[in-house]
N, C-alpha and C. Protein backbone atom coordinates (compact mmCIF):
# COMPACT_ATOMS: atom_id res chain seq x y z
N UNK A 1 80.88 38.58 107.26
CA UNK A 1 80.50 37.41 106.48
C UNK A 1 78.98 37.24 106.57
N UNK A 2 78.16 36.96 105.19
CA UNK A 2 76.94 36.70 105.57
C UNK A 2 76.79 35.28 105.37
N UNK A 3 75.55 35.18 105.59
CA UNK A 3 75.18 33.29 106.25
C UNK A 3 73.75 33.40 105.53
N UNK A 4 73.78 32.64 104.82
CA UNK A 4 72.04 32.59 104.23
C UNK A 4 71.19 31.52 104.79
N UNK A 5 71.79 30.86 105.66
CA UNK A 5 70.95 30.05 106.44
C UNK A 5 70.20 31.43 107.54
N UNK A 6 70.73 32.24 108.02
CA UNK A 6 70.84 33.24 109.04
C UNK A 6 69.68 34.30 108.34
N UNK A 7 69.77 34.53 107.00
CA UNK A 7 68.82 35.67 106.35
C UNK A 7 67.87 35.17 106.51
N UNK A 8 67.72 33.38 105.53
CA UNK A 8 66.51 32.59 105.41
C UNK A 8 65.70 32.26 106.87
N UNK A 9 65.95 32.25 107.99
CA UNK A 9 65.47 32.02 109.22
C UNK A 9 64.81 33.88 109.19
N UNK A 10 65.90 34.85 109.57
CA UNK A 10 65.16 35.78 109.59
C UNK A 10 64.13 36.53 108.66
N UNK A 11 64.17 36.47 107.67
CA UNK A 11 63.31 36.74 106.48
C UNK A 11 61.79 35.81 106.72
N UNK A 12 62.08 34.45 107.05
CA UNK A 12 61.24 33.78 107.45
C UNK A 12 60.13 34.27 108.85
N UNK A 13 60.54 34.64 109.73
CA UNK A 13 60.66 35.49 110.84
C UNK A 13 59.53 36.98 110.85
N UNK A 14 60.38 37.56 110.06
CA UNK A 14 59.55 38.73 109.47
C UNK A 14 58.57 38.32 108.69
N UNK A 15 58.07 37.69 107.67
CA UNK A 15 57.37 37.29 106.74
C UNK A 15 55.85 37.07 107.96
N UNK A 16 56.20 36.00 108.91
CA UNK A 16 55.43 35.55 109.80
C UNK A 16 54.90 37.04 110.34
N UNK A 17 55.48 37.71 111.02
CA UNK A 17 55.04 38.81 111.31
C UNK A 17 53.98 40.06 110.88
N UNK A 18 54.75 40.00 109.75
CA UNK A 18 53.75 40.63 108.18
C UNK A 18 52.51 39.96 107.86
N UNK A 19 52.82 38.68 108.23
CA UNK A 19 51.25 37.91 108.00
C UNK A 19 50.18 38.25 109.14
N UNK A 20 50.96 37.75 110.53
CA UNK A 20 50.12 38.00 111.56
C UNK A 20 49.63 39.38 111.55
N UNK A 21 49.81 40.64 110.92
CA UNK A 21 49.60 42.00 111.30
C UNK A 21 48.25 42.10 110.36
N UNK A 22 48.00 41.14 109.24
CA UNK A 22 47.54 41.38 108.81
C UNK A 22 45.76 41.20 108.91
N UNK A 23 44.66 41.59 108.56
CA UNK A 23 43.40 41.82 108.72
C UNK A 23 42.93 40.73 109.65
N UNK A 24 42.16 40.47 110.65
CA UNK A 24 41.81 38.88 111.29
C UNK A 24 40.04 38.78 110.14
N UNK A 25 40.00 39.43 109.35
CA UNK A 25 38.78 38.99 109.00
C UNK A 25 38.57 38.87 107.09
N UNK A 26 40.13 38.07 107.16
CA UNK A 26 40.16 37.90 105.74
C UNK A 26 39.33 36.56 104.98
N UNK A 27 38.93 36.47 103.88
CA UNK A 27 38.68 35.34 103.47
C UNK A 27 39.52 34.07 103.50
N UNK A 28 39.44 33.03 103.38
CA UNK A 28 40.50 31.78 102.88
C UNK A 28 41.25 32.12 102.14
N UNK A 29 40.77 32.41 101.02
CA UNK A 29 41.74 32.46 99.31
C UNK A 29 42.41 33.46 99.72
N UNK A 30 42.29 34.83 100.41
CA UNK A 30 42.82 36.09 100.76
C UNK A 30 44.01 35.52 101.89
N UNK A 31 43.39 34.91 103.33
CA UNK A 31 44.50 34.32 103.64
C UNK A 31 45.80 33.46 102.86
N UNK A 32 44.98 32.68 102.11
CA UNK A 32 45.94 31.67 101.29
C UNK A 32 47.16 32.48 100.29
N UNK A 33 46.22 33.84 99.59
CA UNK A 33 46.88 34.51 99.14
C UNK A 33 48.31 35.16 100.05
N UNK A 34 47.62 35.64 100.96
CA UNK A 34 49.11 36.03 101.98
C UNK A 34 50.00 35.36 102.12
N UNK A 35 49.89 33.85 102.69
CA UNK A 35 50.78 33.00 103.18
C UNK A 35 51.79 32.98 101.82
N UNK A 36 51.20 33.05 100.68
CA UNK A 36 51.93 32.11 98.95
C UNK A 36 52.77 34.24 99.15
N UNK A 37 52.52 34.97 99.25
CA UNK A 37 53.31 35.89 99.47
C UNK A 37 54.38 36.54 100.52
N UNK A 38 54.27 36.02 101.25
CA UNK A 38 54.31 36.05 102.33
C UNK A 38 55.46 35.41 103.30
N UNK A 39 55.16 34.33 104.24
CA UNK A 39 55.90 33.29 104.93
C UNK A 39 56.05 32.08 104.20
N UNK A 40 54.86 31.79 103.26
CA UNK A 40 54.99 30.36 102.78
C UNK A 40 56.04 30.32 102.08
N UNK A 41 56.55 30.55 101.09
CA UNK A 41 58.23 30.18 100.30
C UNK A 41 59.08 30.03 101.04
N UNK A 42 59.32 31.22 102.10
CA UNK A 42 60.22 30.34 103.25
C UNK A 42 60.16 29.77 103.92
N UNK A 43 59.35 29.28 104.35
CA UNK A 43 58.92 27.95 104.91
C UNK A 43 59.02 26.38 104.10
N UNK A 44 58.50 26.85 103.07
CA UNK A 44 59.06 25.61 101.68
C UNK A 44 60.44 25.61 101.90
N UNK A 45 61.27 26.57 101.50
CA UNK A 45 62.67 26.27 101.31
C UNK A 45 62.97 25.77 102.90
N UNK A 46 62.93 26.07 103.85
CA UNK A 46 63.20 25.34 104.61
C UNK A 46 62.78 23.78 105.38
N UNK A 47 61.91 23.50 104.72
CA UNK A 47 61.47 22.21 104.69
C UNK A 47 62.21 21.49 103.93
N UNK A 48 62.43 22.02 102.67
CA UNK A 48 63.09 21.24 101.45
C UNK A 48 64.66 21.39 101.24
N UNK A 49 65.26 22.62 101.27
CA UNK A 49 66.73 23.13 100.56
C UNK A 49 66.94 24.03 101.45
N UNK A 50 67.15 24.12 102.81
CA UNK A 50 67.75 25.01 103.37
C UNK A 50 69.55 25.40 103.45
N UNK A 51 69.78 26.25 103.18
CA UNK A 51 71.39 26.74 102.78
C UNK A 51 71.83 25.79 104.28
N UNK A 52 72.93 25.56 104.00
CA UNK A 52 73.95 25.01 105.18
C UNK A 52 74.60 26.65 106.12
N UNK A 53 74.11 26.60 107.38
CA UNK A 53 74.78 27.71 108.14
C UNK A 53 76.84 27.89 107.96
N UNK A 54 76.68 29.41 107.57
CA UNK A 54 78.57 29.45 107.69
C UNK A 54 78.61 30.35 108.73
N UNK A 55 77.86 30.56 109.65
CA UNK A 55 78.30 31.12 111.20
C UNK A 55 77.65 30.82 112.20
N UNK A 56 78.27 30.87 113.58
CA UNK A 56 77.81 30.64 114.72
C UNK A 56 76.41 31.19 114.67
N UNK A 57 76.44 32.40 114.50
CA UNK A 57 75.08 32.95 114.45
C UNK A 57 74.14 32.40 113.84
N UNK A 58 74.43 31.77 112.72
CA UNK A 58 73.58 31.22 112.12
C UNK A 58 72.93 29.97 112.29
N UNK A 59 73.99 28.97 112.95
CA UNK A 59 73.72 27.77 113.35
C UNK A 59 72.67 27.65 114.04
N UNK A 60 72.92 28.47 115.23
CA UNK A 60 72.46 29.13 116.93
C UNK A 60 70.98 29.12 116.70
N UNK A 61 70.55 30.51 115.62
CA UNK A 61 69.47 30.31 114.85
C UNK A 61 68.26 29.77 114.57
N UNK A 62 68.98 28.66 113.65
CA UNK A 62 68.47 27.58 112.94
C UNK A 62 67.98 26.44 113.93
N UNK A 63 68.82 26.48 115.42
CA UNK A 63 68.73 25.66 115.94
C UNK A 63 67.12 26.37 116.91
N UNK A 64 67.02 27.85 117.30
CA UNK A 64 66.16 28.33 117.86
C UNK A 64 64.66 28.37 117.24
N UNK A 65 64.92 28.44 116.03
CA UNK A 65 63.96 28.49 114.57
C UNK A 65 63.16 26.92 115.19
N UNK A 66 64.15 26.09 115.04
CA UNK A 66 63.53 24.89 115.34
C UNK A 66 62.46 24.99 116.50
N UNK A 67 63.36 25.05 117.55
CA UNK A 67 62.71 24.94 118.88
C UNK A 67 61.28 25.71 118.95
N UNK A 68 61.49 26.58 118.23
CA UNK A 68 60.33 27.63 118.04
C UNK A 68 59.20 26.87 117.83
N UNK A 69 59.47 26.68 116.47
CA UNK A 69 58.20 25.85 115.90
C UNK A 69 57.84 25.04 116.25
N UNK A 70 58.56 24.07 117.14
CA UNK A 70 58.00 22.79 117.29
C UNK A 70 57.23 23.20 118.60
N UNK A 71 57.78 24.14 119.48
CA UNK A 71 56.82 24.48 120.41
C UNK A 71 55.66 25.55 120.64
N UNK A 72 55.56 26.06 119.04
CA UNK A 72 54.16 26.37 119.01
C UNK A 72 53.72 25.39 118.06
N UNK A 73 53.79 25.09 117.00
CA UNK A 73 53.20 24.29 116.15
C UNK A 73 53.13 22.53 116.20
N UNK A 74 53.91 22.33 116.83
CA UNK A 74 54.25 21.06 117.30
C UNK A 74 55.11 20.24 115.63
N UNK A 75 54.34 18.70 115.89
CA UNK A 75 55.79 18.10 114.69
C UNK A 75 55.72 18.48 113.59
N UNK A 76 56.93 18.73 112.85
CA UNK A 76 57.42 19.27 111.57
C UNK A 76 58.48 18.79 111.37
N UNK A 77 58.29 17.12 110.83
CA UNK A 77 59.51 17.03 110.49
C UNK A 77 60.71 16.88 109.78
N UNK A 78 59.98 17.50 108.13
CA UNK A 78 60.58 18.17 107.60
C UNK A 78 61.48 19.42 107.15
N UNK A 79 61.02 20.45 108.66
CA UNK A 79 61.76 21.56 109.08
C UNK A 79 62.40 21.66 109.96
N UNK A 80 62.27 20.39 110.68
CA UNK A 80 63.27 20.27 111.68
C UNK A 80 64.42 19.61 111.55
N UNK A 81 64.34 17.98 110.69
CA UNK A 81 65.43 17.41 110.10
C UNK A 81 66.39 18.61 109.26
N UNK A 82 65.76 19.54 108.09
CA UNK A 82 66.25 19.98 107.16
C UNK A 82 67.05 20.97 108.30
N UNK A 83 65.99 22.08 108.98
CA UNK A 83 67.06 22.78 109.29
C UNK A 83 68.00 22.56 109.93
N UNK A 84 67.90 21.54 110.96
CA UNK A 84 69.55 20.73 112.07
C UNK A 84 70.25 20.63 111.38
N UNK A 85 69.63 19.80 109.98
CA UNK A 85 71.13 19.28 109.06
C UNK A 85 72.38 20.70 108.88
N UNK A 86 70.98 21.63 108.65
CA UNK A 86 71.99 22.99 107.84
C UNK A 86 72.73 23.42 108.58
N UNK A 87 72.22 23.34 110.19
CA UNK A 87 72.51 24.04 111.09
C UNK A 87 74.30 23.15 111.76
N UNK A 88 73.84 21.84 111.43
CA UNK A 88 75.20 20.96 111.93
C UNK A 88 76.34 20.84 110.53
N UNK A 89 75.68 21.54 109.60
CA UNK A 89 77.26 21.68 108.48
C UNK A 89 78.03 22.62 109.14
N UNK A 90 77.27 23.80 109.68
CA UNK A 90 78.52 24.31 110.20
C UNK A 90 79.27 23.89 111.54
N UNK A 91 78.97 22.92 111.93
CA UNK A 91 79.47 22.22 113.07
C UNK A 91 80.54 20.79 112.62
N UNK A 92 80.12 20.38 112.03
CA UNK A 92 80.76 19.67 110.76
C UNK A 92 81.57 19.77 110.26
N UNK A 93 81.47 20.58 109.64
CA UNK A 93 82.70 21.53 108.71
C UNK A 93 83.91 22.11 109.01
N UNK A 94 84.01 22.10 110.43
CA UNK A 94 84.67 22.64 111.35
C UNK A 94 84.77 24.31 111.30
N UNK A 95 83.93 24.65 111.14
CA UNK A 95 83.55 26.38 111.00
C UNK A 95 83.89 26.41 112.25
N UNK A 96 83.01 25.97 113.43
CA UNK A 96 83.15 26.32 114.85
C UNK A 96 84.47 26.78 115.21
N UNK A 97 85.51 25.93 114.67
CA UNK A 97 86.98 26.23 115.22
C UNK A 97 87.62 27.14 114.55
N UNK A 98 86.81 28.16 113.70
CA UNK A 98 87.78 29.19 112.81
C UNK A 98 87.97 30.46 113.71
């Protein structure tokens, strides 16, 4: 079963990665350019419309995703409300007990 809460965290994940690898001596607009290619869309969608998790794995995740960010970046709390929510449909829903 796939979980697109689970892709969107990891895709997100990688994206970050791909950014960080990239030149340390880029311009602004060149940075700016990366991010809009890059990490930034998933980061939007998860601020805004993040899929509701349909597996443990995914929940688990969403819930680590969080923790992540808030402890390097500190408050976000539009990515943190959005993603718990997604992350507690499948808790909700009673997925847990399938």
């Amino acid at each position: 079963m796939t979980d697109p809460l689970l892709d969107l965290v990891r895709e997100y994940r990688h994206q970050i990665e791909v950014f960080n690898a990239s030149p340390p001596d880029m311009t602004v607009e060149e940075d700016d350019e990366l991010v809009a290619l890059t990490w930034g869309p998933h980061y939007e969608r998860l601020c805004t419309a993040p899929p509701d998790a349909t597996t443990l794995e995914g929940a688990v995740e969403a819930v680590r995703l969080v923790h992540d960010e808030e402890n390097r970046y500190g408050s976000q709390p539009d990515l943190t409300t959005n993603v718990l929510r997604a992350a507690l449909a499948f808790f909700d829903e009673g997925r847990a007990q399938a």
